[in-house]
Protein backbone atom coordinates (compact mmCIF):
# COMPACT_ATOMS: atom_id res chain seq x y z
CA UNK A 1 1.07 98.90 -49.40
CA UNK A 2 2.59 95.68 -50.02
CA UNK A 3 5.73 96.70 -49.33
CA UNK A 4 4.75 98.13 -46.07
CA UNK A 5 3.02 94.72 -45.51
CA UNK A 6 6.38 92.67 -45.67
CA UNK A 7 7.68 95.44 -43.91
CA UNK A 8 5.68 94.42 -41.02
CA UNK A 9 5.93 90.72 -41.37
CA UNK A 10 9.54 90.65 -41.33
CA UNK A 11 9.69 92.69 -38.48
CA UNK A 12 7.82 90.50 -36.25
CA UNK A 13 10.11 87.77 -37.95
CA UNK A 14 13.22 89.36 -36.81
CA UNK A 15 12.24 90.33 -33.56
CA UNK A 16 9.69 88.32 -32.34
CA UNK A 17 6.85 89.04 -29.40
CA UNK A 18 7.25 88.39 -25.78
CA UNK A 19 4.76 86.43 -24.23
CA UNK A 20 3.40 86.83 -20.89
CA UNK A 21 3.10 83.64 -19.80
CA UNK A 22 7.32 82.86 -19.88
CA UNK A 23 7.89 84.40 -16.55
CA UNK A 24 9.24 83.14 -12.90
CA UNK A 25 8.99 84.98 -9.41
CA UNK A 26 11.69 84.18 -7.42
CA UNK A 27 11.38 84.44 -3.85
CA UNK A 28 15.05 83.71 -1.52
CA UNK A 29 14.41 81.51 1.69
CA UNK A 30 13.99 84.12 4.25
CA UNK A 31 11.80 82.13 7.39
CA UNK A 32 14.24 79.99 9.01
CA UNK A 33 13.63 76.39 10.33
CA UNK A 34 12.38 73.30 8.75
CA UNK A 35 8.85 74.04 8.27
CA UNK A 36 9.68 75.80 5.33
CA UNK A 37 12.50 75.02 4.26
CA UNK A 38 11.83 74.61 0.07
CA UNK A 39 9.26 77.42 0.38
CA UNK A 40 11.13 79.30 -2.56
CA UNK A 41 10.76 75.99 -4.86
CA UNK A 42 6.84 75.85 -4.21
CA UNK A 43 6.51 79.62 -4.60
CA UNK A 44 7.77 79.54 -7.75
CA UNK A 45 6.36 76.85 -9.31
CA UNK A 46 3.06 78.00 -8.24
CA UNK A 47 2.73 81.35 -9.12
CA UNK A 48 0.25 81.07 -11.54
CA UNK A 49 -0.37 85.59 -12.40
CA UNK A 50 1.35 88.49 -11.05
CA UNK A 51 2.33 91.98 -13.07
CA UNK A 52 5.45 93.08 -14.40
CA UNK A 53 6.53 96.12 -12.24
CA UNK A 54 6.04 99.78 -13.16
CA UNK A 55 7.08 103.14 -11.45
CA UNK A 56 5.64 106.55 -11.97
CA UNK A 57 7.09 109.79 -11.59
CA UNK A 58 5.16 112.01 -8.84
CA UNK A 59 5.76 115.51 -10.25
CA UNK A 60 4.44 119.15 -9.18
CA UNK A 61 3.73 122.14 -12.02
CA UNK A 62 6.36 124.63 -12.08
CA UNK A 63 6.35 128.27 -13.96
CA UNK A 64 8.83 130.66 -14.09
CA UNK A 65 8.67 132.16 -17.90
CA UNK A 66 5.91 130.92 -20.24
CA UNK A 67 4.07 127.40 -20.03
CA UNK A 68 4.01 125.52 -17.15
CA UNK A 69 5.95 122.38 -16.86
CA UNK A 70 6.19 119.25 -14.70
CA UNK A 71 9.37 119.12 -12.40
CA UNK A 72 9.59 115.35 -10.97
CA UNK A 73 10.77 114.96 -7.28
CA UNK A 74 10.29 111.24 -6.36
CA UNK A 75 9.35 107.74 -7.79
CA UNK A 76 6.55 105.66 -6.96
CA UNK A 77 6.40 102.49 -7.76
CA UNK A 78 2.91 100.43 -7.30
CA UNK A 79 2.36 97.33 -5.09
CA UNK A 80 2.61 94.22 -7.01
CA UNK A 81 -0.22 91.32 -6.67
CA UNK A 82 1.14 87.58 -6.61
CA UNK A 83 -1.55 84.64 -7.90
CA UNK A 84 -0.49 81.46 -5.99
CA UNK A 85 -2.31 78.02 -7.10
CA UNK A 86 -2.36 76.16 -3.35
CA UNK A 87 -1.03 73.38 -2.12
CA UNK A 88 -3.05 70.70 -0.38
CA UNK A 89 -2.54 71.74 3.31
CA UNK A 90 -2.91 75.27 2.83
CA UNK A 91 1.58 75.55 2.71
CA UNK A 92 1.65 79.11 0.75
CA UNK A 93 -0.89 80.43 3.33
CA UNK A 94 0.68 79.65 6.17
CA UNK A 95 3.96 80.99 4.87
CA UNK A 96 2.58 84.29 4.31
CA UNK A 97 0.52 84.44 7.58
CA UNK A 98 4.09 84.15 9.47
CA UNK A 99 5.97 86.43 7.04
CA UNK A 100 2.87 89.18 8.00
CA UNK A 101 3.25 87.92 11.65
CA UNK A 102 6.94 89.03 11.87
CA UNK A 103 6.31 92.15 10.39
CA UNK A 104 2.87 93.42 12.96
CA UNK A 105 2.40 90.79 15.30
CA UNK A 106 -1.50 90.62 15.08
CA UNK A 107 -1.97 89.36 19.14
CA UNK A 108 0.29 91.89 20.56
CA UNK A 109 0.14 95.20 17.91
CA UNK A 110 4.54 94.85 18.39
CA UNK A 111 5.59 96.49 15.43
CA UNK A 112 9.36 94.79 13.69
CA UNK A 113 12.31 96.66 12.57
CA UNK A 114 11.94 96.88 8.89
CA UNK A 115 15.29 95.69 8.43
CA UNK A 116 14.85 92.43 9.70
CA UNK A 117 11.66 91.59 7.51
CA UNK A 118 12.19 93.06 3.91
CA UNK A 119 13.76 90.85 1.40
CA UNK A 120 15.11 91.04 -1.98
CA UNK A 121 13.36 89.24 -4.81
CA UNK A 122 13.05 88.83 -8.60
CA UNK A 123 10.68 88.52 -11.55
CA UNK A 124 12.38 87.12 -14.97
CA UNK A 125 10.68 86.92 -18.51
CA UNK A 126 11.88 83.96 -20.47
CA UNK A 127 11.89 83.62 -24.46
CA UNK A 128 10.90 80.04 -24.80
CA UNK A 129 11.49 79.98 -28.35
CA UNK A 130 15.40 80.32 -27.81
CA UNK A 131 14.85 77.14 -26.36
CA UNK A 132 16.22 73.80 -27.78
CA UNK A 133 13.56 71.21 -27.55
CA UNK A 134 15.41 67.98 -29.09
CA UNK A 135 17.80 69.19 -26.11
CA UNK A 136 17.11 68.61 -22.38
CA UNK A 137 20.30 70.24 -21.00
CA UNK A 138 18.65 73.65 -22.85
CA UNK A 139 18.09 76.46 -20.48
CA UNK A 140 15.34 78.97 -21.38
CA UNK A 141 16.83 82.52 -22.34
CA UNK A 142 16.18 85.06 -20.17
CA UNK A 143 14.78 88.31 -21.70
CA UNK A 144 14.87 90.91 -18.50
CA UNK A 145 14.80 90.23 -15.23
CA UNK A 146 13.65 92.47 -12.24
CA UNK A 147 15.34 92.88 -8.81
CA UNK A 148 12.39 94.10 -6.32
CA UNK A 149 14.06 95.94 -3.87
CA UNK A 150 13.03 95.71 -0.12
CA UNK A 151 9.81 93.79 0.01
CA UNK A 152 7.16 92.86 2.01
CA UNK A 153 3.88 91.89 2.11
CA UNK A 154 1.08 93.75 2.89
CA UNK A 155 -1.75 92.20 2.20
CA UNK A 156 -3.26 88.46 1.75
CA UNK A 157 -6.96 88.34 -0.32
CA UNK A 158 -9.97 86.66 0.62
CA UNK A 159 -10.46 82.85 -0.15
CA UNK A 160 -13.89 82.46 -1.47
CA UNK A 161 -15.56 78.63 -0.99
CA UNK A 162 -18.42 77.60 -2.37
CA UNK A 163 -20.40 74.76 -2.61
CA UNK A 164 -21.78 75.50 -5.71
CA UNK A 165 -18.12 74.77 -7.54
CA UNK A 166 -15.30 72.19 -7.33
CA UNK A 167 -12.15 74.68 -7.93
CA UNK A 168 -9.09 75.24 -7.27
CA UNK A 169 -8.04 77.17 -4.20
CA UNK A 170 -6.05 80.07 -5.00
CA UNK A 171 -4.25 83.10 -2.88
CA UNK A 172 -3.78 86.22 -3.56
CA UNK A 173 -1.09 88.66 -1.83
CA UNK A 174 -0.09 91.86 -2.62
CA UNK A 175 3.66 92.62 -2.42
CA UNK A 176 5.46 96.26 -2.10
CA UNK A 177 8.67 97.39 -2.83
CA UNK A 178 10.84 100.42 -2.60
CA UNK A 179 12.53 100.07 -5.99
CA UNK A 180 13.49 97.77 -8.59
CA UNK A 181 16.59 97.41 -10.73
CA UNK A 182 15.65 96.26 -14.57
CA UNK A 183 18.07 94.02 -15.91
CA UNK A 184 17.93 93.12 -20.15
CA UNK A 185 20.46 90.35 -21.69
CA UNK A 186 21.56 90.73 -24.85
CA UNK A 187 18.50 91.68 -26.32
CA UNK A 188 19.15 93.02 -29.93
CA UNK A 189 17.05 96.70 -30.28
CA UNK A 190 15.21 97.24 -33.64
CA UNK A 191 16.40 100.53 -35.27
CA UNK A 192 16.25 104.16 -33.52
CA UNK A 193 15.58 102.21 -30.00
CA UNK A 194 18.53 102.61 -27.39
CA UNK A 195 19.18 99.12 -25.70
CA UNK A 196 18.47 99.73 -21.53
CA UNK A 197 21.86 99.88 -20.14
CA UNK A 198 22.06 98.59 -16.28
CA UNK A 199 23.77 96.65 -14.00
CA UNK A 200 23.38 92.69 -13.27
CA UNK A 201 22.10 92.38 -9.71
CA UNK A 202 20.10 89.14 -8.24
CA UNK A 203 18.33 89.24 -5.67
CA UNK A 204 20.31 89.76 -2.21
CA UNK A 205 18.47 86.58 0.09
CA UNK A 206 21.23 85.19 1.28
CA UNK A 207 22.22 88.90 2.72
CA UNK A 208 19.02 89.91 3.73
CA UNK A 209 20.16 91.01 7.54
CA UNK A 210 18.77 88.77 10.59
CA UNK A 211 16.14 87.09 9.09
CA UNK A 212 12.99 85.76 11.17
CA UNK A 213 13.37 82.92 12.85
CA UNK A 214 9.32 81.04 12.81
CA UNK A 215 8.86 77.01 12.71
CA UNK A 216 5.65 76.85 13.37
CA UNK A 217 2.29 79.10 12.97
């Protein structure tokens, strides 16, 4: 048992946990004009909570001999929700609220191309222990970083107020994609794991084709 013990210890030592507070969501600018023009700074410093994104295979039973099985035909992957601490005059809000404009104009039910609202962005997980502290010029080390594919908004929560408290404002918006692309950096795998083999790609913002043009609300 002791042995097993150690076993377990020095595995943790080796390999270490990932935490989920190291992360960043990284948004490209995509609205146009001066109004908000470091939007993708303040978005993310201040996301605050989101999730790490999954997919799940939507399969059907099949049966031609024996036991049925499950026979996938498509990939679904689940809306993601952003946390947002907010600024002072209300800046992440009103970003949204003209993102969700361009897409369904709310006065006059026009309906955009979906080309000309999606963009491309990114969640990274960090290992903050690689860091260097008695260094400033030491980056953190990024652990795996996912491309969202395709996004949009589709929803922005409630903001509850109350007198009874003196808290922070926070926003809420839920985010879909079409797909994601999972890249890992030289992450070593314990033994009998397979590394995940895939392509670097960033997010594609500066290539995201004829992006909105808002100033204002």
């Amino acid at each position: 048992m002791a042995g097993r013990l150690q076993e377990f210890i020095g595995h943790f030592n080796r390999y270490g946990v990932a935490k989920t507070s190291h992360f960043q969501f990284i948004c490209p600018p995509i609205v146009k004009g001066p109004l908000f023009s470091d939007a993708s700074k303040v978005l993310s410093l201040r996301c605050e909570a989101t999730e790490l994104p999954g997919r799940q295979l939507v399969s059907e039973d099949a049966h031609i001999y024996g036991p049925t099985y499950k026979v996938p035909y498509q990939t679904v992957y689940q809306e993601l929700t952003l946390t947002f601490l907010e600024t002072s005059t209300f800046y992440i809000r009103s970003f949204f609220e003209v993102w969700m404009n361009a897409i369904f104009n709310a006065s006059t039910n026009k309906v955009q191309y979906p080309n000309k609202t999606w963009v491309d962005t990114a969640l990274t997980q960090y290992d903050v222990s690689a860091r260097d502290e008695t260094d400033p010029s030491s980056s953190l080390k990024i652990i795996a970083q996912w491309a969202l594919h395709y996004c949009r908004p589709t929803a922005i929560n409630q903001m509850p107020v109350s007198w009874a408290e003196d808290g922070l404002h926070r926003i809420a918006v839920t985010l879909a994609f079409q797909s994601y692309t999972l890249t890992t950096f030289a992450a070593p795998s314990p033994p009998g794991v397979s590394p995940i083999k895939s392509e670097p790609k960033l997010p594609r913002g500066s290539g995201t084709p004829n992006p909105f043009n808002f100033t204002k609300i």
